[in-house]
PDB file of N, CA and C in Angstrom:
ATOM      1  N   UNK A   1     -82.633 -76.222 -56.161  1.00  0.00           N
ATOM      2  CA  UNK A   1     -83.447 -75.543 -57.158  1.00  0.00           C
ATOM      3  C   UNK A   1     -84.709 -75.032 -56.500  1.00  0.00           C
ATOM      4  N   UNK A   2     -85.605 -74.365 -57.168  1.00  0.00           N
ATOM      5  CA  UNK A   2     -86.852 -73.745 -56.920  1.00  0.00           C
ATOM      6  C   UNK A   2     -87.565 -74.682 -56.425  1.00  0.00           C
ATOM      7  N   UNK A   3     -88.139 -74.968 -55.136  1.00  0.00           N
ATOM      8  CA  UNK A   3     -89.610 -75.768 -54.551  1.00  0.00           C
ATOM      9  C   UNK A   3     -90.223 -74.914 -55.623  1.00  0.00           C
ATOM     10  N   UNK A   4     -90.996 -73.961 -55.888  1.00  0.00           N
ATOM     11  CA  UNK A   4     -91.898 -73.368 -56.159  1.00  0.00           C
ATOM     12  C   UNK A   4     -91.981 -73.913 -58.112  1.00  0.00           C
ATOM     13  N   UNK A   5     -90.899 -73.923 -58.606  1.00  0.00           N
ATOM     14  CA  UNK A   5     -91.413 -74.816 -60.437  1.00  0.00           C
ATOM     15  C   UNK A   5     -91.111 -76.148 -60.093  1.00  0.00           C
ATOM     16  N   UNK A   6     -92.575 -75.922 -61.152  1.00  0.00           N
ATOM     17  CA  UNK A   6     -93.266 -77.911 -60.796  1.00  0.00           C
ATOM     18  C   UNK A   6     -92.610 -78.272 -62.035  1.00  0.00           C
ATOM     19  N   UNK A   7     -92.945 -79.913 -61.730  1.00  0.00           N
ATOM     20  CA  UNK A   7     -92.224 -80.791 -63.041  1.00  0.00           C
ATOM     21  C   UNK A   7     -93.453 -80.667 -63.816  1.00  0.00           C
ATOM     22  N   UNK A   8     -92.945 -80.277 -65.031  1.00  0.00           N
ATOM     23  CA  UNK A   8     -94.385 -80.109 -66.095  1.00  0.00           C
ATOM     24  C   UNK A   8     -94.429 -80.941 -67.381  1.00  0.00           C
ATOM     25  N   UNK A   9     -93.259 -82.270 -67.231  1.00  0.00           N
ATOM     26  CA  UNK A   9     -93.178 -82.930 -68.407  1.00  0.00           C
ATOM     27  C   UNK A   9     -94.218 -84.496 -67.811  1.00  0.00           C
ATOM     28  N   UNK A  10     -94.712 -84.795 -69.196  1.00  0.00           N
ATOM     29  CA  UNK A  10     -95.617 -86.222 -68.888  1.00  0.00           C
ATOM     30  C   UNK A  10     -96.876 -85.794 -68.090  1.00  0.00           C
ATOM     31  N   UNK A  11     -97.257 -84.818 -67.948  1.00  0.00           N
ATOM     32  CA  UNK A  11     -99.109 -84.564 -67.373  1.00  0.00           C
ATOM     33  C   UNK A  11     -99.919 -84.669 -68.635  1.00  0.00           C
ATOM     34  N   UNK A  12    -101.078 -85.208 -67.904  1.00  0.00           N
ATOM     35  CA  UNK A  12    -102.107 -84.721 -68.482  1.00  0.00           C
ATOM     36  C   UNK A  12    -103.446 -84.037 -67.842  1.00  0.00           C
ATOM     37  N   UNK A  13    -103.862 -83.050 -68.191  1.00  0.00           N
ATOM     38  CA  UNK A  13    -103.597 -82.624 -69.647  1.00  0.00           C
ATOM     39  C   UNK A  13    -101.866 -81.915 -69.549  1.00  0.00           C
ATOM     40  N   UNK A  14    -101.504 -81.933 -70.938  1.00  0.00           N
ATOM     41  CA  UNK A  14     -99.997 -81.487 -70.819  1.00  0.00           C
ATOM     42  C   UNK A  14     -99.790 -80.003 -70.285  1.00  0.00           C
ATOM     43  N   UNK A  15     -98.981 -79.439 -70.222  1.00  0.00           N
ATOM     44  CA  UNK A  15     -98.654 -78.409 -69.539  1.00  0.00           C
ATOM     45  C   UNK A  15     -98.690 -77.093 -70.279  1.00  0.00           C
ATOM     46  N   UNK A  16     -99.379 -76.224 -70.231  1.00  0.00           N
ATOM     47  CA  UNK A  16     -99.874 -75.045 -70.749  1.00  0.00           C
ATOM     48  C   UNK A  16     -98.455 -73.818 -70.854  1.00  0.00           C
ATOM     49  N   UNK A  17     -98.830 -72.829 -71.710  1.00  0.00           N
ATOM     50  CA  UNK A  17     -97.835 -71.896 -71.852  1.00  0.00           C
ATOM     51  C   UNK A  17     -97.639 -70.863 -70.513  1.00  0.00           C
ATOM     52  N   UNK A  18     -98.582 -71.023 -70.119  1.00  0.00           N
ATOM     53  CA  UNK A  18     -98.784 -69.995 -68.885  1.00  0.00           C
ATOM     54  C   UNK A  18     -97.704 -70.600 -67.821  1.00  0.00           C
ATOM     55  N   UNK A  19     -98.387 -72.300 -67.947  1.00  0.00           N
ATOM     56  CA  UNK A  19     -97.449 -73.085 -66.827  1.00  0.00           C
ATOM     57  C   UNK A  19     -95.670 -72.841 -66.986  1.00  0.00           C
ATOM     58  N   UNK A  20     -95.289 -73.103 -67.938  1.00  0.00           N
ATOM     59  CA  UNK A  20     -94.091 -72.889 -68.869  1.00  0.00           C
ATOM     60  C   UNK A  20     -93.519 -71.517 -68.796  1.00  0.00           C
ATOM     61  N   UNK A  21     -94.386 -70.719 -68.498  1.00  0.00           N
ATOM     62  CA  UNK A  21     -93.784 -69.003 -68.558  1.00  0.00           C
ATOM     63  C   UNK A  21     -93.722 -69.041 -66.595  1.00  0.00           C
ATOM     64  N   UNK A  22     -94.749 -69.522 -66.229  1.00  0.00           N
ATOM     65  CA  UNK A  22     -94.738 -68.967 -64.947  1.00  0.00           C
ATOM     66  C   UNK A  22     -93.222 -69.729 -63.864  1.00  0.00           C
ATOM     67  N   UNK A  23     -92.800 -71.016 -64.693  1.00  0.00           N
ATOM     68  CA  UNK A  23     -91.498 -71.694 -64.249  1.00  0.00           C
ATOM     69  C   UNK A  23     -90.231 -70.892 -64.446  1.00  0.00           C
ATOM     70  N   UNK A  24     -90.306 -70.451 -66.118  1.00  0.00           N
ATOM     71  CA  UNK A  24     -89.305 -69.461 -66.152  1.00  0.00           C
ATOM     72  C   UNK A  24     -89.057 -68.466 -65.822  1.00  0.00           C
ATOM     73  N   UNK A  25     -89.946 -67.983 -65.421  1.00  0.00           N
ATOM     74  CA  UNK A  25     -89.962 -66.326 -64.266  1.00  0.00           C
ATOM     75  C   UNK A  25     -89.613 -66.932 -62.487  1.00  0.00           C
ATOM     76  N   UNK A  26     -89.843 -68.009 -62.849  1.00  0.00           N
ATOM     77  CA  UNK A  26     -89.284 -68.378 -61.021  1.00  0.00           C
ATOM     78  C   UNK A  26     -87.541 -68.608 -61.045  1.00  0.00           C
ATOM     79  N   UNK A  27     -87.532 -69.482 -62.071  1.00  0.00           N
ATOM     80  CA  UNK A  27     -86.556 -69.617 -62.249  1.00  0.00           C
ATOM     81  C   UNK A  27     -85.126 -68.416 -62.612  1.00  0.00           C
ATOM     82  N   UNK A  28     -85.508 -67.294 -63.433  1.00  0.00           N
ATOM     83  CA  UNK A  28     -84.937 -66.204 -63.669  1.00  0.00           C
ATOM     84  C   UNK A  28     -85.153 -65.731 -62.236  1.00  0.00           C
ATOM     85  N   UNK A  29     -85.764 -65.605 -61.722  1.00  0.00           N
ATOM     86  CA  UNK A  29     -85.901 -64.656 -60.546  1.00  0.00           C
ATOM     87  C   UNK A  29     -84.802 -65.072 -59.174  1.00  0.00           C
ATOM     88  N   UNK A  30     -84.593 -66.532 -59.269  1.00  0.00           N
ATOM     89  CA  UNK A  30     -83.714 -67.009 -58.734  1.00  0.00           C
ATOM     90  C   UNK A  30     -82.516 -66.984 -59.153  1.00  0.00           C
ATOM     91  N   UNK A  31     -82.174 -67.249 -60.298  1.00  0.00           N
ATOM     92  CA  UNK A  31     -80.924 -66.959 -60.659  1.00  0.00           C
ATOM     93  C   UNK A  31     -80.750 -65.362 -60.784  1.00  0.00           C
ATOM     94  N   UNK A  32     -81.444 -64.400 -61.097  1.00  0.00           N
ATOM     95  CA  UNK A  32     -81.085 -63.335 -61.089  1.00  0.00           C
ATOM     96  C   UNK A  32     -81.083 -62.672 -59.234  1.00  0.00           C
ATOM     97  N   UNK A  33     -81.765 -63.360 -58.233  1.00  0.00           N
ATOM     98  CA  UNK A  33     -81.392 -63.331 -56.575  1.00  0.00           C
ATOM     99  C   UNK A  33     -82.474 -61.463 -56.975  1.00  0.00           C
ATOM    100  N   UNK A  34     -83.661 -61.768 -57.632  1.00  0.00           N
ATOM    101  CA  UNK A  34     -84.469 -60.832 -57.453  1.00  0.00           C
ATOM    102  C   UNK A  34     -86.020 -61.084 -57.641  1.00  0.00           C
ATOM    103  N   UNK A  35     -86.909 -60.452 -57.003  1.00  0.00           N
ATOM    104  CA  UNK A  35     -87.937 -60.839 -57.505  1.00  0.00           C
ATOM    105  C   UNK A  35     -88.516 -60.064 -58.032  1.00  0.00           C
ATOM    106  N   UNK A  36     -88.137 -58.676 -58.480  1.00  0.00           N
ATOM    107  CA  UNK A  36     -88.680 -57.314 -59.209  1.00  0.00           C
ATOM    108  C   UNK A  36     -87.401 -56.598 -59.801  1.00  0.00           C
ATOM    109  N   UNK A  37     -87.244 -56.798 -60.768  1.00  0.00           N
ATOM    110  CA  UNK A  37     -86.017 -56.282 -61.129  1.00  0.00           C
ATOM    111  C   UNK A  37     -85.550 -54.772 -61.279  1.00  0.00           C
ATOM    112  N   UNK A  38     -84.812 -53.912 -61.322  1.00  0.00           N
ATOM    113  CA  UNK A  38     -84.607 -52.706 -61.517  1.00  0.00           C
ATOM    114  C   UNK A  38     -84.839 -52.420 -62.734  1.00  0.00           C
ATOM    115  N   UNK A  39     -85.485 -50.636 -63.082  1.00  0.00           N
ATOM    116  CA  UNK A  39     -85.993 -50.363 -64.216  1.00  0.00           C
ATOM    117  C   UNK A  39     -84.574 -50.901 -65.432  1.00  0.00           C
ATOM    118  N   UNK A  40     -83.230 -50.238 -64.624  1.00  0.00           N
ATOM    119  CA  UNK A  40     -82.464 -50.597 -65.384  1.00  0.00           C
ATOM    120  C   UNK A  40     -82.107 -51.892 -65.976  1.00  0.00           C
ATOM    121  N   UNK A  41     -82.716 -53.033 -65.597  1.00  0.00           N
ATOM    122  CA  UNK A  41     -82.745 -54.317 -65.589  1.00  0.00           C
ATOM    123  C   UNK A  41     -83.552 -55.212 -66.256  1.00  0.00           C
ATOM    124  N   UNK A  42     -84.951 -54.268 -66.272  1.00  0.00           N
ATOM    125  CA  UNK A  42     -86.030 -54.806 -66.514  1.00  0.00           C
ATOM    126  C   UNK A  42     -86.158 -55.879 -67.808  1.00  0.00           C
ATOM    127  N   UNK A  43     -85.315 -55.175 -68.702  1.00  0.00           N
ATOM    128  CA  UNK A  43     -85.465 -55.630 -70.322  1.00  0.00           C
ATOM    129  C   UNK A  43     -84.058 -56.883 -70.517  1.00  0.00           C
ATOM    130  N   UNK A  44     -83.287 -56.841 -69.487  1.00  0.00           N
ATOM    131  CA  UNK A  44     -82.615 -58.160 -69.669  1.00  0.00           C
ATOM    132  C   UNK A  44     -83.600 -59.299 -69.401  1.00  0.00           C
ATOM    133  N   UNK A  45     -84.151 -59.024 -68.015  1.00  0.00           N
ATOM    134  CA  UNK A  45     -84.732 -59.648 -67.276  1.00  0.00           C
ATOM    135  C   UNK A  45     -85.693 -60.485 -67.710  1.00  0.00           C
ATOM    136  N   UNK A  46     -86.885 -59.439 -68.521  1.00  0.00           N
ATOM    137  CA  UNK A  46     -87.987 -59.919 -69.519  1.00  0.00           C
ATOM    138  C   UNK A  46     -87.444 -60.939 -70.694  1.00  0.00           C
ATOM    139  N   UNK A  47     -86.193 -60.712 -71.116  1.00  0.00           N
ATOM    140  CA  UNK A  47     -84.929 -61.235 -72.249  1.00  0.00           C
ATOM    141  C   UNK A  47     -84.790 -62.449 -71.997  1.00  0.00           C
ATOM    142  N   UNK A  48     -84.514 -62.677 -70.565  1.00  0.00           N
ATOM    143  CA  UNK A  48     -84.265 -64.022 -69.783  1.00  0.00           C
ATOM    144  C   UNK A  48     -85.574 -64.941 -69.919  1.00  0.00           C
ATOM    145  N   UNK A  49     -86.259 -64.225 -69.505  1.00  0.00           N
ATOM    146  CA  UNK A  49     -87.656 -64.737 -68.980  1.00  0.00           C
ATOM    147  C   UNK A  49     -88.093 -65.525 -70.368  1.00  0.00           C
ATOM    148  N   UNK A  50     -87.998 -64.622 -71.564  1.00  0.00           N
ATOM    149  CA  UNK A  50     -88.737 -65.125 -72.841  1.00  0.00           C
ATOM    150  C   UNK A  50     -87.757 -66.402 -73.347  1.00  0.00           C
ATOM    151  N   UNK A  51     -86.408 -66.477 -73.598  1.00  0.00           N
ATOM    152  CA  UNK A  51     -85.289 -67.387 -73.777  1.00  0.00           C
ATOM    153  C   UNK A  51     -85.382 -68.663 -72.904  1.00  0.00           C
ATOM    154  N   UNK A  52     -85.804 -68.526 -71.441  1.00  0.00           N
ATOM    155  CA  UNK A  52     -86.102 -69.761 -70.832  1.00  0.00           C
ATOM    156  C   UNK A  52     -87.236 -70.492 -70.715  1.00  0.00           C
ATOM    157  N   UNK A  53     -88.256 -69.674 -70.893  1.00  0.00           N
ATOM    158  CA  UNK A  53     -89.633 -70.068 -71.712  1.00  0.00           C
ATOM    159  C   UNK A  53     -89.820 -71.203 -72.961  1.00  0.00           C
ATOM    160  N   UNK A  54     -88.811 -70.019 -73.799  1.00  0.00           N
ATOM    161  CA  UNK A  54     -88.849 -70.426 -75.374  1.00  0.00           C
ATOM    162  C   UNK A  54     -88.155 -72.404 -75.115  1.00  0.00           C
ATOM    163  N   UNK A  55     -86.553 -71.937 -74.170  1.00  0.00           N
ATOM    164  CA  UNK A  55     -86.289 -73.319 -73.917  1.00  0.00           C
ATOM    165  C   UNK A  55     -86.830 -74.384 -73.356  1.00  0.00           C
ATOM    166  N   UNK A  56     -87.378 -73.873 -72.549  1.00  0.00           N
ATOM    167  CA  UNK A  56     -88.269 -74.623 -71.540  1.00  0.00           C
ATOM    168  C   UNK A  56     -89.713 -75.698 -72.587  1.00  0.00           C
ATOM    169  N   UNK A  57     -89.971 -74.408 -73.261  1.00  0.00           N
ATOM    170  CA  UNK A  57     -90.987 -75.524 -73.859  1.00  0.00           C
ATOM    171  C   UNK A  57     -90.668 -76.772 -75.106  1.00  0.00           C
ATOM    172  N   UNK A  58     -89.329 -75.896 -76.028  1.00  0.00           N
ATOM    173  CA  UNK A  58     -88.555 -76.882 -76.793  1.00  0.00           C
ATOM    174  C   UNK A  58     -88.424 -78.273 -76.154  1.00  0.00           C
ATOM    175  N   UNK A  59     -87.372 -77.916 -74.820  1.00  0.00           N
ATOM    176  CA  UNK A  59     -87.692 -79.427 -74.099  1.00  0.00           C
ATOM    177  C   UNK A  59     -88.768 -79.938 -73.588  1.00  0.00           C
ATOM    178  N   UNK A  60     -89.419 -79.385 -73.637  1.00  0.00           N
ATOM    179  CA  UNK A  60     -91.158 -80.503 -72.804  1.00  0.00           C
ATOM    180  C   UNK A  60     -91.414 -80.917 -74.515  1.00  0.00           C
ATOM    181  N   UNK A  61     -91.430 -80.428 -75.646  1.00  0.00           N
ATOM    182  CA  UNK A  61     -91.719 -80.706 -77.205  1.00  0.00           C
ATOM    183  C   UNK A  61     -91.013 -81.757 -77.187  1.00  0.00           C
ATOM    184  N   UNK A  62     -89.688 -82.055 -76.702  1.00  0.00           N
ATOM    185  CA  UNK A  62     -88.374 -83.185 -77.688  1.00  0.00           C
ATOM    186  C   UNK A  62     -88.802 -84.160 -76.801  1.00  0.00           C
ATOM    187  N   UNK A  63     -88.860 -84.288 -75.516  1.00  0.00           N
ATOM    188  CA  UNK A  63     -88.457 -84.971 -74.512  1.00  0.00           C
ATOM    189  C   UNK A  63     -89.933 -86.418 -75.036  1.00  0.00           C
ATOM    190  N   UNK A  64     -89.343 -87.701 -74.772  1.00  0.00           N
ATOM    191  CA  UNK A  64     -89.992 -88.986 -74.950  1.00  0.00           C
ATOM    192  C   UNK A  64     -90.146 -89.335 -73.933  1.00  0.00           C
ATOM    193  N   UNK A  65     -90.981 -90.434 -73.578  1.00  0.00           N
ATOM    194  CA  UNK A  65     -91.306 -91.094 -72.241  1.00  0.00           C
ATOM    195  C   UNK A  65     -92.120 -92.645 -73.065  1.00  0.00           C
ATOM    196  N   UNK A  66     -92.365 -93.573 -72.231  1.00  0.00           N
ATOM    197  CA  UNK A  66     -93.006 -94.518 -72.249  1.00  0.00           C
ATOM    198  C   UNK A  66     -93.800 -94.894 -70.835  1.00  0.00           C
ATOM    199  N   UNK A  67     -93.464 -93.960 -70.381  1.00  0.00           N
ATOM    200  CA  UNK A  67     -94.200 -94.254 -68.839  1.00  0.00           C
ATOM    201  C   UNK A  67     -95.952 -93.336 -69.606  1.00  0.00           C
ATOM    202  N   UNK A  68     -96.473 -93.752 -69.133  1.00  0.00           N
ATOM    203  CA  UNK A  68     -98.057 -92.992 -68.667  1.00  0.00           C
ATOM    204  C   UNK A  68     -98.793 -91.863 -68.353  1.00  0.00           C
ATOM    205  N   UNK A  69     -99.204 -90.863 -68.772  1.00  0.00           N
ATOM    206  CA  UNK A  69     -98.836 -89.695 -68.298  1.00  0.00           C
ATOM    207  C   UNK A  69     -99.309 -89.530 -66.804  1.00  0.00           C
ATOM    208  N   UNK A  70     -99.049 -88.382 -66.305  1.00  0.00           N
ATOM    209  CA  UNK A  70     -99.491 -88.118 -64.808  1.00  0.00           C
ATOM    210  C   UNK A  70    -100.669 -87.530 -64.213  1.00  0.00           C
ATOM    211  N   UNK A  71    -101.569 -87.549 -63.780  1.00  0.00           N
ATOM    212  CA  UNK A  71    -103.192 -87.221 -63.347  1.00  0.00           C
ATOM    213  C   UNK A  71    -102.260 -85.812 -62.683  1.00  0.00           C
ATOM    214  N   UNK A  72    -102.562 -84.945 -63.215  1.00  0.00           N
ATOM    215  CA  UNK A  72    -102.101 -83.271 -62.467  1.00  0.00           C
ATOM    216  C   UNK A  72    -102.792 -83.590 -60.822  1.00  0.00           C
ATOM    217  N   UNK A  73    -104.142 -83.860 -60.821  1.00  0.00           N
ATOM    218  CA  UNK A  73    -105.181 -83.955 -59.795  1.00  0.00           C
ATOM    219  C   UNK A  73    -104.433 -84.957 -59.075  1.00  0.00           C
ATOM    220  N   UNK A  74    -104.091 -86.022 -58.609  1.00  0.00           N
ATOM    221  CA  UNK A  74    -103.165 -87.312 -58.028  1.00  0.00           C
ATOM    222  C   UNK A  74    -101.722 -86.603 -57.940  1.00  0.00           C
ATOM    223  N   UNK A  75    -101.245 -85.945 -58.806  1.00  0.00           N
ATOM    224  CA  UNK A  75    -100.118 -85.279 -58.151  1.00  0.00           C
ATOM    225  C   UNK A  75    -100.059 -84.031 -57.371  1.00  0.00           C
ATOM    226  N   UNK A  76    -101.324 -83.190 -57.174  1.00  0.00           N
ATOM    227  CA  UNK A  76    -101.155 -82.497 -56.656  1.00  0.00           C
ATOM    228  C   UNK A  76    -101.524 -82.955 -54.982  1.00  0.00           C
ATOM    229  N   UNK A  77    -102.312 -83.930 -55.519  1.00  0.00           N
ATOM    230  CA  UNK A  77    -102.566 -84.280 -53.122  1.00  0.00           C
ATOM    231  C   UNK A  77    -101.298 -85.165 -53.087  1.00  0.00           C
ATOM    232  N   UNK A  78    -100.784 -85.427 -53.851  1.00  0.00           N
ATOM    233  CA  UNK A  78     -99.325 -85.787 -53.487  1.00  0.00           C
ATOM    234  C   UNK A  78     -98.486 -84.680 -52.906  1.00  0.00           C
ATOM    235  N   UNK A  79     -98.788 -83.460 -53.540  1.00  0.00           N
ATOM    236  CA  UNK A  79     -97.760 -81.782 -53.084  1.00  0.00           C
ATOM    237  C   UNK A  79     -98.077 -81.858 -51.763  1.00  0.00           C
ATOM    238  N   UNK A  80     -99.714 -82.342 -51.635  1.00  0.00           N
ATOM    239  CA  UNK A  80    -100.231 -81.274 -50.694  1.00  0.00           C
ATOM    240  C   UNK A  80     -99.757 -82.197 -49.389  1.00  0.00           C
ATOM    241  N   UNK A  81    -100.131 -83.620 -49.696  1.00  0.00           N
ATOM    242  CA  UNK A  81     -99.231 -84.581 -48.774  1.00  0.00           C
ATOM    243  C   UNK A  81     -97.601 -84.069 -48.006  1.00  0.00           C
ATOM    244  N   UNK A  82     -97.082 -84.231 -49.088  1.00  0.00           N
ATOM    245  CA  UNK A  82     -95.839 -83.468 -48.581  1.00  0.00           C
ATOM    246  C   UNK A  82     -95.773 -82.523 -47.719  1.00  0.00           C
ATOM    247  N   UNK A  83     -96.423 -81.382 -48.371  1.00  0.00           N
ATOM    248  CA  UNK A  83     -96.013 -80.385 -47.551  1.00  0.00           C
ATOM    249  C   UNK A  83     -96.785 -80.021 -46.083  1.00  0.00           C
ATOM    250  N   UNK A  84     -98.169 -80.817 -45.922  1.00  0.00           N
ATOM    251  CA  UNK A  84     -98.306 -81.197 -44.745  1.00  0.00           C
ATOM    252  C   UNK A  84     -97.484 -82.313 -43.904  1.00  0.00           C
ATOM    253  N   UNK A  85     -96.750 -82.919 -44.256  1.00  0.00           N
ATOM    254  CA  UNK A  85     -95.598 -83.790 -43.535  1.00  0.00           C
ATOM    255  C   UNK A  85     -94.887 -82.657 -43.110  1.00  0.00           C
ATOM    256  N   UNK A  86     -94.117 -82.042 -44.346  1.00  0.00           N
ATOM    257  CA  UNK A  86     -92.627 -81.050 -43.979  1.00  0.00           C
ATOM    258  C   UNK A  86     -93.460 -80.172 -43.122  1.00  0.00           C
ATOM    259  N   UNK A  87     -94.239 -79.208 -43.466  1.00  0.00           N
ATOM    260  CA  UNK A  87     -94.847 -78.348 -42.110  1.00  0.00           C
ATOM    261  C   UNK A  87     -95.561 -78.597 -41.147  1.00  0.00           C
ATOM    262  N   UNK A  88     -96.033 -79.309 -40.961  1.00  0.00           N
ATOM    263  CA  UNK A  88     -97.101 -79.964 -40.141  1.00  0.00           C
ATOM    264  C   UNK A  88     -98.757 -79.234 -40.205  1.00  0.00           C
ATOM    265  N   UNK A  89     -98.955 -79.136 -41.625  1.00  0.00           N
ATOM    266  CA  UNK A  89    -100.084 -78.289 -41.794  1.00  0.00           C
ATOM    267  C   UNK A  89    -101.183 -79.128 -42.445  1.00  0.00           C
ATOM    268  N   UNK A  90    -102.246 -79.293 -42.073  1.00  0.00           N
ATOM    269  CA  UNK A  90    -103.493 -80.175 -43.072  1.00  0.00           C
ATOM    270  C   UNK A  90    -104.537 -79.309 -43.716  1.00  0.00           C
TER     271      UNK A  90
END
């Protein structure tokens, strides 16, 4: 799947619409194997984009937990951890 969409269920603060739109445009963009779609395309594309959105946030709405939520800030020097391991970059 996409490195690039983050897990956006259980943060706090919870995860914004922007966050939620900007997953489903990664995600469409991958499954559609484009990252600018053709004019002729455009309006499926946008179609996709709004439908996996719309889903996307239904499930972050239904979804339960009992765990704690997650410090965004603590998970992100966790990213950044990582990906200075995998690249060797600080």
């Amino acid at each position: 799947m996409c490195r690039s969409i983050q897990n956006l269920n259980n943060l706090e603060p919870p995860a914004t619409s922007e966050e939620v739109a900007a997953a489903a445009l990664q995600y469409v963009r991958k499954v559609g194997g484009s990252t600018k779609p053709s004019q002729a395309n455009q309006a499926a594309f946008d179609k996709a984009v709004a439908a996996v959105a719309a889903a996307t946030q239904e499930l972050l709405d239904s979804l339960v937990t009992a765990a704690p939520p997650r410090d965004r800030e603590v998970e992100a020097a966790k990213a950044k951890a990582r990906s200075a391991e995998r690249f060797g970059n600080g």
